[in-house]
Protein backbone atom coordinates (compact mmCIF):
# COMPACT_ATOMS: atom_id res chain seq x y z
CA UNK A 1 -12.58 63.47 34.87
CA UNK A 2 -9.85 60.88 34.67
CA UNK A 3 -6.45 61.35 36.10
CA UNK A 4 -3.77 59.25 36.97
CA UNK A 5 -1.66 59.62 39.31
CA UNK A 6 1.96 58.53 38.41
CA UNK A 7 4.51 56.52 40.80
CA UNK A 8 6.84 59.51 42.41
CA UNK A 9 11.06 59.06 42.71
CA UNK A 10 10.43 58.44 46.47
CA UNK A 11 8.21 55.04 45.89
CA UNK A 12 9.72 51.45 45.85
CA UNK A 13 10.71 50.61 42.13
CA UNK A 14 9.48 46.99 41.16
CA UNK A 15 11.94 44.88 42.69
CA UNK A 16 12.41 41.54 41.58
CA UNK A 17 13.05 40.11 44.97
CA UNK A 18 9.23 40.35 45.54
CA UNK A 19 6.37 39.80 43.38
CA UNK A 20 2.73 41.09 43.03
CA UNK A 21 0.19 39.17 41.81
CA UNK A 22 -4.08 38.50 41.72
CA UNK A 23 -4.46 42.34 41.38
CA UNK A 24 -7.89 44.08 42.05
CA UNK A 25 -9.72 47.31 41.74
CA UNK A 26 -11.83 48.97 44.48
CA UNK A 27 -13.59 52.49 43.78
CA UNK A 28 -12.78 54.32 47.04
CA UNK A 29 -14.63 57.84 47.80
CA UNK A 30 -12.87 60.41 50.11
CA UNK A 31 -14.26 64.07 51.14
CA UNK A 32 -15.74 65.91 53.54
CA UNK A 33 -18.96 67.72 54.60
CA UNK A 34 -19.33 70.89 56.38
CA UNK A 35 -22.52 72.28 57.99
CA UNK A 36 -21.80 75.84 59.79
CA UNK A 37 -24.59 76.71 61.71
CA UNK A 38 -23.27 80.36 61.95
CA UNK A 39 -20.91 82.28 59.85
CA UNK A 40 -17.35 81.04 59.50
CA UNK A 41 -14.48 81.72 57.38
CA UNK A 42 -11.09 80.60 56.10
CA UNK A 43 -12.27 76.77 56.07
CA UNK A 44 -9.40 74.38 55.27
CA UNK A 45 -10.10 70.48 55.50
CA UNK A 46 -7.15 67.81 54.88
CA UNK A 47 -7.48 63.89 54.35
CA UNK A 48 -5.27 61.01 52.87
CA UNK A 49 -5.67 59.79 50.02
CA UNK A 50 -4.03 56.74 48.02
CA UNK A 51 -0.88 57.24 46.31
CA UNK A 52 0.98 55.20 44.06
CA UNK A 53 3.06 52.42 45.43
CA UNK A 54 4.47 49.24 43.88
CA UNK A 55 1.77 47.17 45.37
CA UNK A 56 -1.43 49.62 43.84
CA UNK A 57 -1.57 52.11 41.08
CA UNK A 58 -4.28 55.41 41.82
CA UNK A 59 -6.67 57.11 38.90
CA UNK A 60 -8.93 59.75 40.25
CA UNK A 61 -11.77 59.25 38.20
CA UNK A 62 -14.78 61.68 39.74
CA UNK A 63 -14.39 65.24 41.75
CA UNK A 64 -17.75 66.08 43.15
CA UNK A 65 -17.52 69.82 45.08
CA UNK A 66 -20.03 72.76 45.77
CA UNK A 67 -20.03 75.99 44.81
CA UNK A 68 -18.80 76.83 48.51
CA UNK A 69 -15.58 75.03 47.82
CA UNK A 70 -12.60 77.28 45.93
CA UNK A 71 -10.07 74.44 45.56
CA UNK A 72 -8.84 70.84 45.93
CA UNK A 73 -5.41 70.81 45.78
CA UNK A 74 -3.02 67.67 46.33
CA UNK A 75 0.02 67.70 48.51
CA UNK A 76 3.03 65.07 49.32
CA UNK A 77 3.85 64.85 52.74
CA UNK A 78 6.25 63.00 55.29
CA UNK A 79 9.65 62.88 52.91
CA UNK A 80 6.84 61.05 50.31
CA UNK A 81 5.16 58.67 52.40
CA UNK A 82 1.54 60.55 52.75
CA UNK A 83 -1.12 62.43 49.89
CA UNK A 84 -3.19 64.92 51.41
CA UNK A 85 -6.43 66.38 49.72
CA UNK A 86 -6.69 69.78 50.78
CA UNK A 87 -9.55 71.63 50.29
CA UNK A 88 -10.42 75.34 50.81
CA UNK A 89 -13.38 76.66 51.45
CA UNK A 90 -13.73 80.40 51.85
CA UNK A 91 -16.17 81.43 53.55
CA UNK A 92 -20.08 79.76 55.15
CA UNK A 93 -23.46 81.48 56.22
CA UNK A 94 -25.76 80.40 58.62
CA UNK A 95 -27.46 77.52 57.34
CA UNK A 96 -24.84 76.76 54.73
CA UNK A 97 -23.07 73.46 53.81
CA UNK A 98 -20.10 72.40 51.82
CA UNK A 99 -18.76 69.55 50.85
CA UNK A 100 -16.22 67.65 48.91
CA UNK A 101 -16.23 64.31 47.51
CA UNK A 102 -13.41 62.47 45.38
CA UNK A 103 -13.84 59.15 43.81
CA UNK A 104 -10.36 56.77 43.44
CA UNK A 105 -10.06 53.84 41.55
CA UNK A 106 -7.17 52.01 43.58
CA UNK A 107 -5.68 48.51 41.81
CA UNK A 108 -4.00 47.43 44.62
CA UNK A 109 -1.86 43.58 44.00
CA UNK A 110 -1.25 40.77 46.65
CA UNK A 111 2.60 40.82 47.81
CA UNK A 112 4.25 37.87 47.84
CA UNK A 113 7.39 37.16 49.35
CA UNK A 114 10.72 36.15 47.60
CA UNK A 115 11.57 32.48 47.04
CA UNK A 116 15.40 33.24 48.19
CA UNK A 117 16.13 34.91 51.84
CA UNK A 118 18.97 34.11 52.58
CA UNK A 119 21.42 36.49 51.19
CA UNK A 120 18.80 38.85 52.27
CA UNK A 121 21.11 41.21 55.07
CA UNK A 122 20.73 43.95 57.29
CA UNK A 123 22.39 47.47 55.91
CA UNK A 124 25.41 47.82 57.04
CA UNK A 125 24.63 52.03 55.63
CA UNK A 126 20.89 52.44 54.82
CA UNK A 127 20.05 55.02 51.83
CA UNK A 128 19.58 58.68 54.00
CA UNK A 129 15.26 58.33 52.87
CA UNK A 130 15.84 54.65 54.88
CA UNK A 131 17.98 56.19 58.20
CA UNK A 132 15.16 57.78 59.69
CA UNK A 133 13.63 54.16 59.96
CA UNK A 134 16.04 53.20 62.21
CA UNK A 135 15.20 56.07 65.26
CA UNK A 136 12.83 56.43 67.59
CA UNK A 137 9.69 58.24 67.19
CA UNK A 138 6.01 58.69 68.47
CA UNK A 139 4.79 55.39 69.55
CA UNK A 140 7.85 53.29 68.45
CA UNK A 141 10.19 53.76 71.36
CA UNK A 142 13.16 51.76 70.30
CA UNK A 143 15.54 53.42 72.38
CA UNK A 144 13.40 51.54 75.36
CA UNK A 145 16.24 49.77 77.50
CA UNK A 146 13.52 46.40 77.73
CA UNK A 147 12.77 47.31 73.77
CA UNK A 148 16.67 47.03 73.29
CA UNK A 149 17.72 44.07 75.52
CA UNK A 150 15.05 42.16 74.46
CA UNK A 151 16.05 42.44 70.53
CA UNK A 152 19.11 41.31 71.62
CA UNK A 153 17.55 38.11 73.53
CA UNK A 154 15.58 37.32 70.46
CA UNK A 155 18.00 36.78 68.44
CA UNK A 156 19.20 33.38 67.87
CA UNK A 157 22.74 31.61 66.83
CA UNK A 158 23.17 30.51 63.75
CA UNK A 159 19.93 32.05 61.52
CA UNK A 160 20.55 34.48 59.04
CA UNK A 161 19.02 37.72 59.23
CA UNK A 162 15.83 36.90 57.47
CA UNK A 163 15.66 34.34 59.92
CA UNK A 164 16.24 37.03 62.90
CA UNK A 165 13.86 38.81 61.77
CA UNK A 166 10.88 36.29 61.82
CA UNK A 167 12.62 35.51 64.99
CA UNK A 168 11.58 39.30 65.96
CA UNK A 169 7.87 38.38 64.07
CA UNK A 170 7.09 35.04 65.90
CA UNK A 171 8.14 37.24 69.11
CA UNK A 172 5.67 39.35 68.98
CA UNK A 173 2.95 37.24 67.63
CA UNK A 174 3.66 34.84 70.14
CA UNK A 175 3.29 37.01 73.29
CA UNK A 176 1.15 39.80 72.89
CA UNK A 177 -2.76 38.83 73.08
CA UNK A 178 -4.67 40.69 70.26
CA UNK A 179 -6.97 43.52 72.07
CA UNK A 180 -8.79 46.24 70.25
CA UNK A 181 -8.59 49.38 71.59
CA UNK A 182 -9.62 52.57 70.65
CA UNK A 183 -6.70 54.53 71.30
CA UNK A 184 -3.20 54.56 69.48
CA UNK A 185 -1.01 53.04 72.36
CA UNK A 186 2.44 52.26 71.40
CA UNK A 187 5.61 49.36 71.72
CA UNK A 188 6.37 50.00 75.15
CA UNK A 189 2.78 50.04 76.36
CA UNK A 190 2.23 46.59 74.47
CA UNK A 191 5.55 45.08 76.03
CA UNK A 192 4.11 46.43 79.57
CA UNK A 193 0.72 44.98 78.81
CA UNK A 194 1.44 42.17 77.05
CA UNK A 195 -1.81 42.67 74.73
CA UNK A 196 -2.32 45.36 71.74
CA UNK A 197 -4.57 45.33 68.39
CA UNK A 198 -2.68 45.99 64.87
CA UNK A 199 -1.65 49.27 65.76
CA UNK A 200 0.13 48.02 69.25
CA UNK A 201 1.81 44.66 67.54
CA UNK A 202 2.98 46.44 64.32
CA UNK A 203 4.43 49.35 66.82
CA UNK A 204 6.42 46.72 68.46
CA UNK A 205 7.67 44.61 65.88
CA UNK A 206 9.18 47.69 64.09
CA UNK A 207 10.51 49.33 67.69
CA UNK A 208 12.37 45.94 68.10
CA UNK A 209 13.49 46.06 64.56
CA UNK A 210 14.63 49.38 64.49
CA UNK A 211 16.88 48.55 68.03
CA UNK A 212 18.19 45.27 66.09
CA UNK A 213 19.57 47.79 63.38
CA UNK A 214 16.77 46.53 60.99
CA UNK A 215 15.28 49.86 59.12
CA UNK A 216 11.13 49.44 59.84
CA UNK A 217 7.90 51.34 59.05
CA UNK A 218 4.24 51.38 60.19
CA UNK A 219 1.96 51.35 57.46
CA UNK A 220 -1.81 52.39 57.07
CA UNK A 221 -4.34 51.24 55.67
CA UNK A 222 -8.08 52.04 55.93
CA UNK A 223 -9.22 50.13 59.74
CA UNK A 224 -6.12 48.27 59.90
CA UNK A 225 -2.06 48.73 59.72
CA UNK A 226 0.67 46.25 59.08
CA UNK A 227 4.83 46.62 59.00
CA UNK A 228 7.61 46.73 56.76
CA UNK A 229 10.92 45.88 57.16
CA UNK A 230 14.30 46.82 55.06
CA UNK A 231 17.25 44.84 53.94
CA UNK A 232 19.80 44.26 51.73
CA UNK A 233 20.46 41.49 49.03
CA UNK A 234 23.83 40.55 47.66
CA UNK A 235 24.23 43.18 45.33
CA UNK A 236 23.62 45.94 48.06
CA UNK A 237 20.10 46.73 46.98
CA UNK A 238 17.00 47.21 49.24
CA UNK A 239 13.72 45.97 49.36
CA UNK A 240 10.61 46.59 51.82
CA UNK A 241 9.24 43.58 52.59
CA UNK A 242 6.02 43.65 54.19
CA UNK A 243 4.38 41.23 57.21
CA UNK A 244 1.35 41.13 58.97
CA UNK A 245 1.46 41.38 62.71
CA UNK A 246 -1.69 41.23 63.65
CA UNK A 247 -4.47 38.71 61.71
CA UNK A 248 -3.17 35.66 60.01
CA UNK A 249 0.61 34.69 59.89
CA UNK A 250 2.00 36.59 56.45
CA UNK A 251 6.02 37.02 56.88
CA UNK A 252 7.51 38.80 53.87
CA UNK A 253 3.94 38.97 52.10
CA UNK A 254 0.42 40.83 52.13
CA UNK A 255 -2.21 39.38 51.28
CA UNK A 256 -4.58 42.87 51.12
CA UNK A 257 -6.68 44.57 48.87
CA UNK A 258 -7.60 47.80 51.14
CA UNK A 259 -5.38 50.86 49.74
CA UNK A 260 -2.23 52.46 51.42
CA UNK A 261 -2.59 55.56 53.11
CA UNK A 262 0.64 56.09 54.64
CA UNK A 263 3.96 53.87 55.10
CA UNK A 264 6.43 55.88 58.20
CA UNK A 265 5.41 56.65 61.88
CA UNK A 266 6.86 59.96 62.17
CA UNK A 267 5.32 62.57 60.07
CA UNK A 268 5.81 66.01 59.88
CA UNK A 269 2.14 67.61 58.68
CA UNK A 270 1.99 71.75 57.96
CA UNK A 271 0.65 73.39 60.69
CA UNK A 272 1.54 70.70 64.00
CA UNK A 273 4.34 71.29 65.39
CA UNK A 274 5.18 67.91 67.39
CA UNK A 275 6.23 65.15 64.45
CA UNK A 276 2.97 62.96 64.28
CA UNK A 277 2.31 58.72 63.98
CA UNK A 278 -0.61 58.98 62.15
CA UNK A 279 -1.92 61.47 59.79
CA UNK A 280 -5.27 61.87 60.88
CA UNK A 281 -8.12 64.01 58.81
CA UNK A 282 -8.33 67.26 60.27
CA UNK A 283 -10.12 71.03 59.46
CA UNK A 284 -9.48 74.15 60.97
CA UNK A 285 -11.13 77.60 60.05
CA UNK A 286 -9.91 81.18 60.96
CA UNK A 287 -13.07 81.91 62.44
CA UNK A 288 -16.45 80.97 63.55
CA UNK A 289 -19.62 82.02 65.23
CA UNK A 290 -20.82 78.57 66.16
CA UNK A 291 -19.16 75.24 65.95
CA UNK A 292 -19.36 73.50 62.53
CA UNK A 293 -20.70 69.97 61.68
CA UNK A 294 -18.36 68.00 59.87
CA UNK A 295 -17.90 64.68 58.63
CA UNK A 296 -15.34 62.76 56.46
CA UNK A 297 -15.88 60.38 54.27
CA UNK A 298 -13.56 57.15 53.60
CA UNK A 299 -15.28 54.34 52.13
CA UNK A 300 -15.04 51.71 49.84
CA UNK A 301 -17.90 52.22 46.55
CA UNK A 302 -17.72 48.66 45.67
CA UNK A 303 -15.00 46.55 44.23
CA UNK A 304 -14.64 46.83 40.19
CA UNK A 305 -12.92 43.48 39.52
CA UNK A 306 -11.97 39.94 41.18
CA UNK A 307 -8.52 38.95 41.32
């Protein structure tokens, strides 16, 4: 089976204020297994997938299932900023197991950044899809009154506003110590702490962003996550330019290969009530007799090409 999947109206179009170049292909499987040690019913599994965006094009080129499994369906999530796999499985007897494997070819280009900045402006009005990258939300607490007085003592007198913007960057970079930690934390914890791993430093670049007026976004990435920030050139057009907070210095560029999961921090996903940071893979059933064994699957199958 080969199917691509095209570029939707709510991605990017090619803009020629950045470029995208040395592109490569990496086969990427996602699925899930179930085990039900008793009887359950009414199984329904989710996971992110790739999606088209500017920087990587999608083919699904393999859809592996059991007999156990009725459907995989594909849905668009988050205003168009997350693919879910569904997949339904009716019903599972003692002893029973399910699963559901897809296989994605994902061509995925380096960013690089533009050669001219500095007409580069923020929005004075932000397209409506670009607003809601300007508020608060789970994690990104730009309201913060240190988040906001300190995006006003970053800024400097007399740089532009790319300029105040890698002001914001080299902030951040500069004085919160890289930390891994296991749990998703957020920009006010990593001001308060002074340390964070991707997920902390990309949290706070865009929460001090967002308070500056500068429209920002969180986005995923399998073991990693990096930001994106919005503004206007002369002609009153956007563009996303991305940066890499945490790792080696990359302002208004990405050099990555792994695919996109999800760009936006505030996601609302069918069935949660409270708007979400990250989409994590979840499965819920309607009922059981025993807990089930299950495992996703999210891994890279080997690259296809070098750039």
């Amino acid at each position: 089976m080969l199917l691509t999947l095209s570029p939707v109206a709510f991605a990017q179009p090619n803009s020629p204020r950045i470029g995208f170049s040395h592109p490569r292909t990496e086969r990427w499987v996602v699925g899930v297994e179930v085990q039900s040690p008793g009887r359950a019913a009414g199984i329904n599994a989710t996971a992110s997938v790739p999606m088209p965006w500017p920087e990587q094009k999608v083919k699904i080129v393999e859809t592996r299932k059991s007999a156990h499994v009725s459907a995989i369906r594909y849905r668009t999530i988050g205003g168009g900023t997350v693919r879910q796999m569904v997949i339904l499985i009716p019903q599972l007897n003692p002893g029973e197991t399910a699963h559901a494997m897809v296989t994605f070819d994902v061509t995925r280009s380096v960013t690089t950044a533009p050669t001219r900045t500095a007409d580069l402006v923020i929005p004075a009005e932000s397209p409506a899809a670009v607003r809601r990258f300007l508020t608060a939300s789970p994690g990104i607490e730009s309201g913060d009154p240190r988040i906001k007085q300190l995006a006003q003592e970053i800024q400097k007198p007399g740089l532009n506003d790319w300029q105040q913007t890698e002001a914001i960057y080299d902030w951040v970079r500069k004085n919160i110590t890289y930390q891994f930690d296991e749990q998703l934390q957020g920009a006010r914890a990593a001001l308060e702490s002074g340390k964070g791993d991707c997920e902390e430093l990309t949290s706070l670049f865009v929460a001090l962003c967002r308070a500056r007026g500068i429209p920002a976004r969180s986005v995923w990435i399998p073991g990693h996550c990096y930001p994106e920030f919005y503004l206007h050139d002369a002609a009153g057009q956007g563009h996303w330019f991305p940066c890499q907070a945490a790792g080696s210095r990359a302002f208004g560029s990405m050099p990555e290969y792994r695919p996109v999961l999800q760009k936006g921090d505030r996601i609302r996903v069918p069935g949660i009530s409270q708007p979400q940071r990250y989409v994590y893979d979840r499965l819920k059933a309607t009922s059981v007799t025993a807990p089930l064994n299950v495992k996703f699957t999210r891994q890279k199958v080997k690259p296809l090409d070098n750039p």
